[in-house]
PDB file of N, CA and C in Angstrom:
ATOM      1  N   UNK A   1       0.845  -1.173   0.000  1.00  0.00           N
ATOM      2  CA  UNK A   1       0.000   0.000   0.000  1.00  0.00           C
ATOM      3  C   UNK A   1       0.895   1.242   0.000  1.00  0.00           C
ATOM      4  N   UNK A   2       0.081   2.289  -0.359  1.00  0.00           N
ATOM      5  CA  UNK A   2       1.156   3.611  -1.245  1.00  0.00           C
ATOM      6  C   UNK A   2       0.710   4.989   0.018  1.00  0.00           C
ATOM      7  N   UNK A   3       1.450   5.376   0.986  1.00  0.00           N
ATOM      8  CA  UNK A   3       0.611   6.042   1.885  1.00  0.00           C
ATOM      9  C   UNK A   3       2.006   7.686   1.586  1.00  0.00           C
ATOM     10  N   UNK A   4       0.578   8.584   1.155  1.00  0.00           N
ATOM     11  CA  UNK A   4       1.179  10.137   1.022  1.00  0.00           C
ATOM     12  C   UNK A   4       1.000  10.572   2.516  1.00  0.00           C
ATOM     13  N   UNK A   5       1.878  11.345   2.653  1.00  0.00           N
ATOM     14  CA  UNK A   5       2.242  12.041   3.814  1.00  0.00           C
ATOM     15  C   UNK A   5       2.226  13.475   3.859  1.00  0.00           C
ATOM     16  N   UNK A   6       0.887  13.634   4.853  1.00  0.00           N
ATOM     17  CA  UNK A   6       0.574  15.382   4.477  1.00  0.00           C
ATOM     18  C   UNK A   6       0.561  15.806   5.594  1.00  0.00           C
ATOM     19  N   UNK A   7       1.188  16.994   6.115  1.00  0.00           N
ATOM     20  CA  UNK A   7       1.354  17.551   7.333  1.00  0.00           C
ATOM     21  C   UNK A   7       2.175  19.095   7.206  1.00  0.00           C
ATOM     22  N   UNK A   8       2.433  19.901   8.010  1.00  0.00           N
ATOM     23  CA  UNK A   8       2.372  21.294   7.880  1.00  0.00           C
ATOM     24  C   UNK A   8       4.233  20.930   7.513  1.00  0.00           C
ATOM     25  N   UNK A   9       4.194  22.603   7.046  1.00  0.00           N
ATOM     26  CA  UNK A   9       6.046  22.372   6.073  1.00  0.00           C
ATOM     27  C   UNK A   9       6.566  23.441   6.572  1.00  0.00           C
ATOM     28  N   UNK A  10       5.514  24.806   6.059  1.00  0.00           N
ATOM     29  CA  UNK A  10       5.687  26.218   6.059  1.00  0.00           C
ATOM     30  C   UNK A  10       6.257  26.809   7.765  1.00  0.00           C
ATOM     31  N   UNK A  11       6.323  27.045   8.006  1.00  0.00           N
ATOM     32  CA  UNK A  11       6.777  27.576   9.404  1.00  0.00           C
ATOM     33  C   UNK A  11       7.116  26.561  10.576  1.00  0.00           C
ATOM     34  N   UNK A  12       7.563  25.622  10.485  1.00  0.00           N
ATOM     35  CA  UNK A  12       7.425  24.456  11.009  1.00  0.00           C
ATOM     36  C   UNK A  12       9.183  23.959  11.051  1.00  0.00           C
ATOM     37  N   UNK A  13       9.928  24.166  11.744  1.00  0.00           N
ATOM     38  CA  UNK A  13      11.376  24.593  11.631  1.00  0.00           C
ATOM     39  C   UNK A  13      12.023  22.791  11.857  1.00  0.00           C
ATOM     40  N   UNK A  14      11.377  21.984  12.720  1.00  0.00           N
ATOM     41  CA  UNK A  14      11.754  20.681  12.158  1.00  0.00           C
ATOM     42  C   UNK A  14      11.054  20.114  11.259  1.00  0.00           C
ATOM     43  N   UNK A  15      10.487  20.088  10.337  1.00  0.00           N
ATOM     44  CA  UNK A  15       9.276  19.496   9.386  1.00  0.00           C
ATOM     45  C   UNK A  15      10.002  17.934   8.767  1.00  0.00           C
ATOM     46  N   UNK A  16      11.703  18.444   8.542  1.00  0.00           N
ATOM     47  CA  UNK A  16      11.852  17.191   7.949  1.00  0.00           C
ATOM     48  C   UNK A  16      12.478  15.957   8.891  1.00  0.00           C
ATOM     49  N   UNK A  17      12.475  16.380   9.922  1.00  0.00           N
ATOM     50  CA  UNK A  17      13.066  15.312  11.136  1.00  0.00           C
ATOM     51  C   UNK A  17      11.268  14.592  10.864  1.00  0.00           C
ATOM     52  N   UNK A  18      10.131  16.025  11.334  1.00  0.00           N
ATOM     53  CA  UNK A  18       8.870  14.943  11.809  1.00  0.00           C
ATOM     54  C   UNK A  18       8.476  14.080  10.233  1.00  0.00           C
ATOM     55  N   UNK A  19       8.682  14.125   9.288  1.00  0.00           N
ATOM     56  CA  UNK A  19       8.363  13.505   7.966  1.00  0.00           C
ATOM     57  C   UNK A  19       9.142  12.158   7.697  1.00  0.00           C
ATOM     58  N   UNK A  20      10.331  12.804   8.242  1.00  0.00           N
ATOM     59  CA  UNK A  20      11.422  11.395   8.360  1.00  0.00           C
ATOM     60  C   UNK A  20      10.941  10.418   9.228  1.00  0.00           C
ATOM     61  N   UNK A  21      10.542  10.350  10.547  1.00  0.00           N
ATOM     62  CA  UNK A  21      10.412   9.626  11.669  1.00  0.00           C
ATOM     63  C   UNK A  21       9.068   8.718  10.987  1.00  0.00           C
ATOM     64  N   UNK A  22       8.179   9.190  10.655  1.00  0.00           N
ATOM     65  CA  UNK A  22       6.678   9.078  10.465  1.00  0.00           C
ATOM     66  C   UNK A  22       7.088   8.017   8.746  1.00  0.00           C
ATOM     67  N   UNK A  23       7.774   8.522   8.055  1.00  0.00           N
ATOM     68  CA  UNK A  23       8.351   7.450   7.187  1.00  0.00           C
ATOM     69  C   UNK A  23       9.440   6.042   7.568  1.00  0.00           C
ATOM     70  N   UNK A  24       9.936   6.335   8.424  1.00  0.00           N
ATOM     71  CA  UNK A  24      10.745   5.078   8.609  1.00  0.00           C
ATOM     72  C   UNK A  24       9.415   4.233   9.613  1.00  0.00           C
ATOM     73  N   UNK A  25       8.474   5.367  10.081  1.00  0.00           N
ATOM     74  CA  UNK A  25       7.589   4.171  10.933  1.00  0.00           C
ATOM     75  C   UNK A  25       6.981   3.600  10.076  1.00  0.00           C
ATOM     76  N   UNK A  26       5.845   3.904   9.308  1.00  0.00           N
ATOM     77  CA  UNK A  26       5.615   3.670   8.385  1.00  0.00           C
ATOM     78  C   UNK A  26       6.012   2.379   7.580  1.00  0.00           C
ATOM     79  N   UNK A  27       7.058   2.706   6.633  1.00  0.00           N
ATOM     80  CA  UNK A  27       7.996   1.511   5.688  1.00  0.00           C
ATOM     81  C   UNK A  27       8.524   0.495   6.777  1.00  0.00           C
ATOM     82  N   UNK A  28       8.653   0.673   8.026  1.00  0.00           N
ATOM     83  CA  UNK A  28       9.072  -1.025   8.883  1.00  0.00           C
ATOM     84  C   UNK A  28       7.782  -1.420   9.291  1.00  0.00           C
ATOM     85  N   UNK A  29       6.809  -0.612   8.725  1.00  0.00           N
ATOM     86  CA  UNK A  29       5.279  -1.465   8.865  1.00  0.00           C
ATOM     87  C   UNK A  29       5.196  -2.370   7.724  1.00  0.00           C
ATOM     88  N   UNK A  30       5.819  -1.825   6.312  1.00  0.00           N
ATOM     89  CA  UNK A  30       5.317  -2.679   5.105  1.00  0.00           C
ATOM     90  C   UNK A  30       4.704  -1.165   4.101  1.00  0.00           C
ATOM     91  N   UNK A  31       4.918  -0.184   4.541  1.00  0.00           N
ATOM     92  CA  UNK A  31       4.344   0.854   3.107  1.00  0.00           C
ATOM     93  C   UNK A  31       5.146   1.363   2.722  1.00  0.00           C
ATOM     94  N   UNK A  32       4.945   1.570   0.912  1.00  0.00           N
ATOM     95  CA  UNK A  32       5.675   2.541   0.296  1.00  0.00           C
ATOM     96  C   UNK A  32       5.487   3.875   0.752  1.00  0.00           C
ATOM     97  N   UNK A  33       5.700   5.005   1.343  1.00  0.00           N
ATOM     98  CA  UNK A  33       5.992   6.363   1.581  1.00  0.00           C
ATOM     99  C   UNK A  33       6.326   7.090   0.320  1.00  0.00           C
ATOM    100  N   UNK A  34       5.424   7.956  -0.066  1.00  0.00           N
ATOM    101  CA  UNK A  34       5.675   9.248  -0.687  1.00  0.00           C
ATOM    102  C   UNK A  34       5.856  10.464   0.952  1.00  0.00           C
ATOM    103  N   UNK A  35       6.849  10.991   0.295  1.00  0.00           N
ATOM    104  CA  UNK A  35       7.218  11.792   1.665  1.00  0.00           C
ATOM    105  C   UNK A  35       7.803  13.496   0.814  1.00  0.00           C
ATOM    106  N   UNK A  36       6.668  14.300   0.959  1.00  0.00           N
ATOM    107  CA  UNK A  36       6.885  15.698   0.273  1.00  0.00           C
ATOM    108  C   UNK A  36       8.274  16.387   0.938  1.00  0.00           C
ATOM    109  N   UNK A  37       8.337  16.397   1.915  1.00  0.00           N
ATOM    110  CA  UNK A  37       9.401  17.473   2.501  1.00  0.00           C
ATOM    111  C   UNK A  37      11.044  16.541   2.144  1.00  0.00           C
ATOM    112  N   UNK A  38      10.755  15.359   1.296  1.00  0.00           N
ATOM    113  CA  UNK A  38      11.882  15.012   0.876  1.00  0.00           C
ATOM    114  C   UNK A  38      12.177  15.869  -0.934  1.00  0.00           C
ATOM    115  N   UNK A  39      10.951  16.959  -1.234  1.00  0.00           N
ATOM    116  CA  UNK A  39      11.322  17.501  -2.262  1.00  0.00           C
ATOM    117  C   UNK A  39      12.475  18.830  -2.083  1.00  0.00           C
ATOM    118  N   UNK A  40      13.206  19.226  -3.353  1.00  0.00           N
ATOM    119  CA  UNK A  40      14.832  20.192  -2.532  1.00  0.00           C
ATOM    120  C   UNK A  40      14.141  21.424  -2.404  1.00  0.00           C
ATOM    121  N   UNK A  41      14.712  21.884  -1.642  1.00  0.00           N
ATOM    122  CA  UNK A  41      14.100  23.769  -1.267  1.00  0.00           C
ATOM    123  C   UNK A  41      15.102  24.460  -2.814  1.00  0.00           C
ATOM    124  N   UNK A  42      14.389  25.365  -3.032  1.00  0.00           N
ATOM    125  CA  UNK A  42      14.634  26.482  -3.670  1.00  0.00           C
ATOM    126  C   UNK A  42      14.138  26.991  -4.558  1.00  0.00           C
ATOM    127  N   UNK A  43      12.352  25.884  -4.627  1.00  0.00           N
ATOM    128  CA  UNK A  43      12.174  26.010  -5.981  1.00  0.00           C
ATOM    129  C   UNK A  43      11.016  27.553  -5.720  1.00  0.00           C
ATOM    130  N   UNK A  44      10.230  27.728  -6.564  1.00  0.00           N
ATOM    131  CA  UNK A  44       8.775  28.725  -6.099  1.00  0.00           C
ATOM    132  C   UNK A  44       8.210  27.962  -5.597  1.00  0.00           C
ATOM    133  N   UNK A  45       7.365  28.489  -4.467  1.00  0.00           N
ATOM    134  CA  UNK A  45       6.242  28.191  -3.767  1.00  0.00           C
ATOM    135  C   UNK A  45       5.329  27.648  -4.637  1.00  0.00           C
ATOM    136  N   UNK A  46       4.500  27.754  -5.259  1.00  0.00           N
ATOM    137  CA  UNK A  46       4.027  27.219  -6.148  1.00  0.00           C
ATOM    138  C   UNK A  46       4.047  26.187  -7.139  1.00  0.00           C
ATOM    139  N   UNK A  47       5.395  26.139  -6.570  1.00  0.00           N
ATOM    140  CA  UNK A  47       5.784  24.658  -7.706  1.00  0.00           C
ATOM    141  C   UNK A  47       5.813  23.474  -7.222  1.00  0.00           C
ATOM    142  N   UNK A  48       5.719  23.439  -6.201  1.00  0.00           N
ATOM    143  CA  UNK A  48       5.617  21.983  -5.132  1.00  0.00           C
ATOM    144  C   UNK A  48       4.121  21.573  -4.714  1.00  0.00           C
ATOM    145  N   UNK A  49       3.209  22.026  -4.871  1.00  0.00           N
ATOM    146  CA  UNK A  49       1.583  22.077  -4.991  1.00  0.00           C
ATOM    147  C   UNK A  49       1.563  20.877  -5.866  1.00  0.00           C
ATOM    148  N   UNK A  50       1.604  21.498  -7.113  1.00  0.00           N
ATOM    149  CA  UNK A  50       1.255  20.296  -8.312  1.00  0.00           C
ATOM    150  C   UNK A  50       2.348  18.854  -8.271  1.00  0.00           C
ATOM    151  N   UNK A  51       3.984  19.059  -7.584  1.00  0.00           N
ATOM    152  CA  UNK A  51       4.178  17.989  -7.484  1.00  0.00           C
ATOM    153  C   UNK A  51       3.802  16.917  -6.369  1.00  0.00           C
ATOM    154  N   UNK A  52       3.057  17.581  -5.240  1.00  0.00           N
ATOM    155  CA  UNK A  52       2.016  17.199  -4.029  1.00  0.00           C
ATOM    156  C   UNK A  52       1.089  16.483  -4.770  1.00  0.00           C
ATOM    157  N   UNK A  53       0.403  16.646  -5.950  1.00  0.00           N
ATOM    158  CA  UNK A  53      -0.710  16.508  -6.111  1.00  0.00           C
ATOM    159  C   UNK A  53      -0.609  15.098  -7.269  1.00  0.00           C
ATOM    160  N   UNK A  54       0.351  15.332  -7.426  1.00  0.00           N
ATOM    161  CA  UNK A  54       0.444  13.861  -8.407  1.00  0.00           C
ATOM    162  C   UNK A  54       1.384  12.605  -7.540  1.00  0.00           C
ATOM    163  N   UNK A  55       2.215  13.103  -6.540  1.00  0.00           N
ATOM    164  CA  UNK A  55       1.897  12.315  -5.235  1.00  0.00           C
ATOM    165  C   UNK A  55       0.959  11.531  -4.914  1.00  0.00           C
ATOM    166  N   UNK A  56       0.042  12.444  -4.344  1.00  0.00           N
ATOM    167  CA  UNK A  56      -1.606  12.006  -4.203  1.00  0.00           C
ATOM    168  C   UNK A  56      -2.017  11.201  -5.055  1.00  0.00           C
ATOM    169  N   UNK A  57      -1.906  11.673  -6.705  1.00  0.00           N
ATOM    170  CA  UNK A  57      -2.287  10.533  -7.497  1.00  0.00           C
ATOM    171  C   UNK A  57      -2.116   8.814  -7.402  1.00  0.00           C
ATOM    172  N   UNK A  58      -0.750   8.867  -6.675  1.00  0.00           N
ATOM    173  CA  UNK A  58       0.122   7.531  -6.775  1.00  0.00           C
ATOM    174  C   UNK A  58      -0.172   7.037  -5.557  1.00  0.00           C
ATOM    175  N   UNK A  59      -0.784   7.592  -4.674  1.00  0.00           N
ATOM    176  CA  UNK A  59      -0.861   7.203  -2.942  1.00  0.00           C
ATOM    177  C   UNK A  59      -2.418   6.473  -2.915  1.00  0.00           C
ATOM    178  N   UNK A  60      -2.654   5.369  -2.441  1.00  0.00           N
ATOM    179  CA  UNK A  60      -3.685   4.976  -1.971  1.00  0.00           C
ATOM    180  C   UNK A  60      -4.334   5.477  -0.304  1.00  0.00           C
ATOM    181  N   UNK A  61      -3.644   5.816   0.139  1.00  0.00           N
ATOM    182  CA  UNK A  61      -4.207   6.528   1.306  1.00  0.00           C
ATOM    183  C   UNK A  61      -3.022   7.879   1.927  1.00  0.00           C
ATOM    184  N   UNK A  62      -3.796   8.811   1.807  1.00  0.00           N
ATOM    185  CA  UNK A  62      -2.822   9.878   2.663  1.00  0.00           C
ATOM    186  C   UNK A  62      -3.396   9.910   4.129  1.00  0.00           C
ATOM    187  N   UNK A  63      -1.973  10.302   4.856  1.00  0.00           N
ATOM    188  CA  UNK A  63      -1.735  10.129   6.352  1.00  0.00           C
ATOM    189  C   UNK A  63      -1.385  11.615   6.869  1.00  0.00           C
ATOM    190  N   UNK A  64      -2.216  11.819   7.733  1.00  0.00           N
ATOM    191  CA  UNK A  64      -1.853  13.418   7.999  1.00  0.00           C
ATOM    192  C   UNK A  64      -1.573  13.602  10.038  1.00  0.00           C
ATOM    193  N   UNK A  65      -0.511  13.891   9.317  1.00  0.00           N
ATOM    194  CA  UNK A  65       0.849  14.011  10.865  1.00  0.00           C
ATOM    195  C   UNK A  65       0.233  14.996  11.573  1.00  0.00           C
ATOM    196  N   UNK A  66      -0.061  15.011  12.733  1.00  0.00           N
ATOM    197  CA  UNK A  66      -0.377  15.413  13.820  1.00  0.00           C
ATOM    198  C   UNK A  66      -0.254  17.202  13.626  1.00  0.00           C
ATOM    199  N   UNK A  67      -0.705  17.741  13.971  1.00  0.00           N
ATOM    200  CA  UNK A  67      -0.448  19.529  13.579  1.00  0.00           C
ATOM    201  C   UNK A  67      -0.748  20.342  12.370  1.00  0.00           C
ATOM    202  N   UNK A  68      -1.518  19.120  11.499  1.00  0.00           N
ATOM    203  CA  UNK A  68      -1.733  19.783  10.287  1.00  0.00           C
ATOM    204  C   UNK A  68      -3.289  20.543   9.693  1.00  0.00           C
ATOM    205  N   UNK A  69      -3.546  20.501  11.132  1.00  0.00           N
ATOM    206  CA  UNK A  69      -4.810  21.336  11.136  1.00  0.00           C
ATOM    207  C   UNK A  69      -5.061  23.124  10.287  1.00  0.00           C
ATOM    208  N   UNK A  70      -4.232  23.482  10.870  1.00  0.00           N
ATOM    209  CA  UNK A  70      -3.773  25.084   9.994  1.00  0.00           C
ATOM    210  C   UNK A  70      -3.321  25.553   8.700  1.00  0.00           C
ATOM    211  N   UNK A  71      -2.672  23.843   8.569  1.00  0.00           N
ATOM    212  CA  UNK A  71      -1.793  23.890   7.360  1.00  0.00           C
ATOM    213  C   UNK A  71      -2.510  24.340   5.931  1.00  0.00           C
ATOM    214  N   UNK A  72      -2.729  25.404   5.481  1.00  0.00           N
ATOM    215  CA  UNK A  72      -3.368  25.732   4.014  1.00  0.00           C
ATOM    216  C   UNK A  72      -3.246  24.270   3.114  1.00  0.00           C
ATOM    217  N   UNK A  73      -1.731  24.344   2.849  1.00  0.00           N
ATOM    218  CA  UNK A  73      -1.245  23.495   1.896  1.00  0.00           C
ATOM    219  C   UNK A  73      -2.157  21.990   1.969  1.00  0.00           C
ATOM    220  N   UNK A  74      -1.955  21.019   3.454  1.00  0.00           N
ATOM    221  CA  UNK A  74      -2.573  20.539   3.301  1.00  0.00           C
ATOM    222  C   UNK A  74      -3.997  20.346   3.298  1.00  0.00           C
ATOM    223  N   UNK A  75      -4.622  21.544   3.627  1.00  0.00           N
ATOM    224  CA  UNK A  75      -5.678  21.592   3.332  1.00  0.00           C
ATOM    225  C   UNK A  75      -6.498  21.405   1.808  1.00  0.00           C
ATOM    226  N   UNK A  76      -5.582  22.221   1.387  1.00  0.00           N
ATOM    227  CA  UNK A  76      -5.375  21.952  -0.299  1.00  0.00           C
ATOM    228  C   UNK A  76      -5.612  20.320  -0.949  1.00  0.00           C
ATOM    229  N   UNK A  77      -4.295  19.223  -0.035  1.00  0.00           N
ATOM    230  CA  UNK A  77      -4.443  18.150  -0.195  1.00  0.00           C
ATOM    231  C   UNK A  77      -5.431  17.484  -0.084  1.00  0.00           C
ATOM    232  N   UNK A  78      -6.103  17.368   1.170  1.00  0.00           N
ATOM    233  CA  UNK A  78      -6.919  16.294   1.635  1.00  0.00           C
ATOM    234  C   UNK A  78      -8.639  17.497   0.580  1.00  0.00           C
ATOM    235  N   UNK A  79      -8.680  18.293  -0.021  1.00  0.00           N
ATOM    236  CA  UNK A  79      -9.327  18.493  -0.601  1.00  0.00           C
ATOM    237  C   UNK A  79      -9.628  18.286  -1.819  1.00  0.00           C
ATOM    238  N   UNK A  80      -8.207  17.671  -2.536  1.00  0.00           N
ATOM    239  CA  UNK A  80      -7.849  16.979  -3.814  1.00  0.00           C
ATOM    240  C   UNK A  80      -8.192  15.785  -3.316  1.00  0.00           C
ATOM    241  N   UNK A  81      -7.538  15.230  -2.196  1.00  0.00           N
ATOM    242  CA  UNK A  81      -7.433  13.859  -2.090  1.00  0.00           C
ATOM    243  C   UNK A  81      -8.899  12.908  -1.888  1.00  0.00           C
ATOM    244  N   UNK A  82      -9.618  13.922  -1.087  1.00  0.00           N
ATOM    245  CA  UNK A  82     -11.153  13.647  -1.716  1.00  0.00           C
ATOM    246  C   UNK A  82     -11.622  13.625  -2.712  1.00  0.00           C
ATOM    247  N   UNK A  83     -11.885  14.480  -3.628  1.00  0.00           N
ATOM    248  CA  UNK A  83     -12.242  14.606  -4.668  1.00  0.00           C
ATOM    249  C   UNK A  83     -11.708  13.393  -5.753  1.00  0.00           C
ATOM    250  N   UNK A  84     -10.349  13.044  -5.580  1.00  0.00           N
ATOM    251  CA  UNK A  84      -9.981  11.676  -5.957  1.00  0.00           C
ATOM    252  C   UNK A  84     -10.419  10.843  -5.569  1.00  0.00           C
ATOM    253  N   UNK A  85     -11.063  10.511  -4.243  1.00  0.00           N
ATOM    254  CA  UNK A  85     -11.634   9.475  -3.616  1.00  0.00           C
ATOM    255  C   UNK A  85     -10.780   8.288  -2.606  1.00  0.00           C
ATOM    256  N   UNK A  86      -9.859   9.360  -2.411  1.00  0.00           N
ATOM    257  CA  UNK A  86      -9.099   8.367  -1.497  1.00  0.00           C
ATOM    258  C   UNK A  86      -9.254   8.542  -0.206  1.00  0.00           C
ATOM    259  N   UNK A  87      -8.251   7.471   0.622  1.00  0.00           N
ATOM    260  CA  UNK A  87      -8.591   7.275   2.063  1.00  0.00           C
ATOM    261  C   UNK A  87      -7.775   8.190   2.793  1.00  0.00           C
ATOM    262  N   UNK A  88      -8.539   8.851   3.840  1.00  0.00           N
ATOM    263  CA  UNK A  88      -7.444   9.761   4.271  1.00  0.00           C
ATOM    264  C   UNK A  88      -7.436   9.031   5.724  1.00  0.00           C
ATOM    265  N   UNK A  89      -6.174   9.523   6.787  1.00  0.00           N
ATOM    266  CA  UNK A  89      -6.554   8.914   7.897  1.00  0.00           C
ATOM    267  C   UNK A  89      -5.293   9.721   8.407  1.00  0.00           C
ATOM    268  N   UNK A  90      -5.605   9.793   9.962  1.00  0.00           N
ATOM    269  CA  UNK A  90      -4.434  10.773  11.107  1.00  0.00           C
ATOM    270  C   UNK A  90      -3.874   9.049  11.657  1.00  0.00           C
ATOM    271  N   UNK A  91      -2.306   9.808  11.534  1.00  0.00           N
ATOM    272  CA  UNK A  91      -1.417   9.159  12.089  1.00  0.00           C
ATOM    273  C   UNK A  91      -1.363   9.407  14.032  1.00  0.00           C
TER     274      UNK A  91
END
């Protein structure tokens, strides 16, 4: 099973320690991990949206990390990720 990983990025000063942890738990369960905050910084803001979103495409269930209540971005997600019809669920 293909589990996207959506949780806050933007102001969030460890984001990729908590993305990392939540992926190695994860994959010693048995899932493939798509893991966004493993994409490189520098690009526009805007340009990491659409590669989020075809993520999503490939993910059978997105998992949303604890704190991502505020998060626009993923709000964004789990609003695609519906509309696709997938399973969402809190880690």
């Amino acid at each position: 099973m293909v589990v996207y990983l959506a949780g806050a990025i933007t102001g969030v000063r460890e984001y990729k320690q908590v993305f990392s942890s939540w992926e190695r738990k994860l994959t010693k369960s048995g899932y493939t991990v798509l893991n966004p905050a493993t994409l490189p910084l520098g690009m526009p803001d805007a340009s990491y949206m659409p590669i989020c979103m075809a993520m999503i495409d490939q993910a059978d269930i997105i998992a949303l990390i604890p704190g991502w209540e505020n998060s626009k971005g993923v709000n964004l997600e789990i609003s695609y990720a519906e509309y696709q019809g997938k399973e969402i669920g809190s880690l």
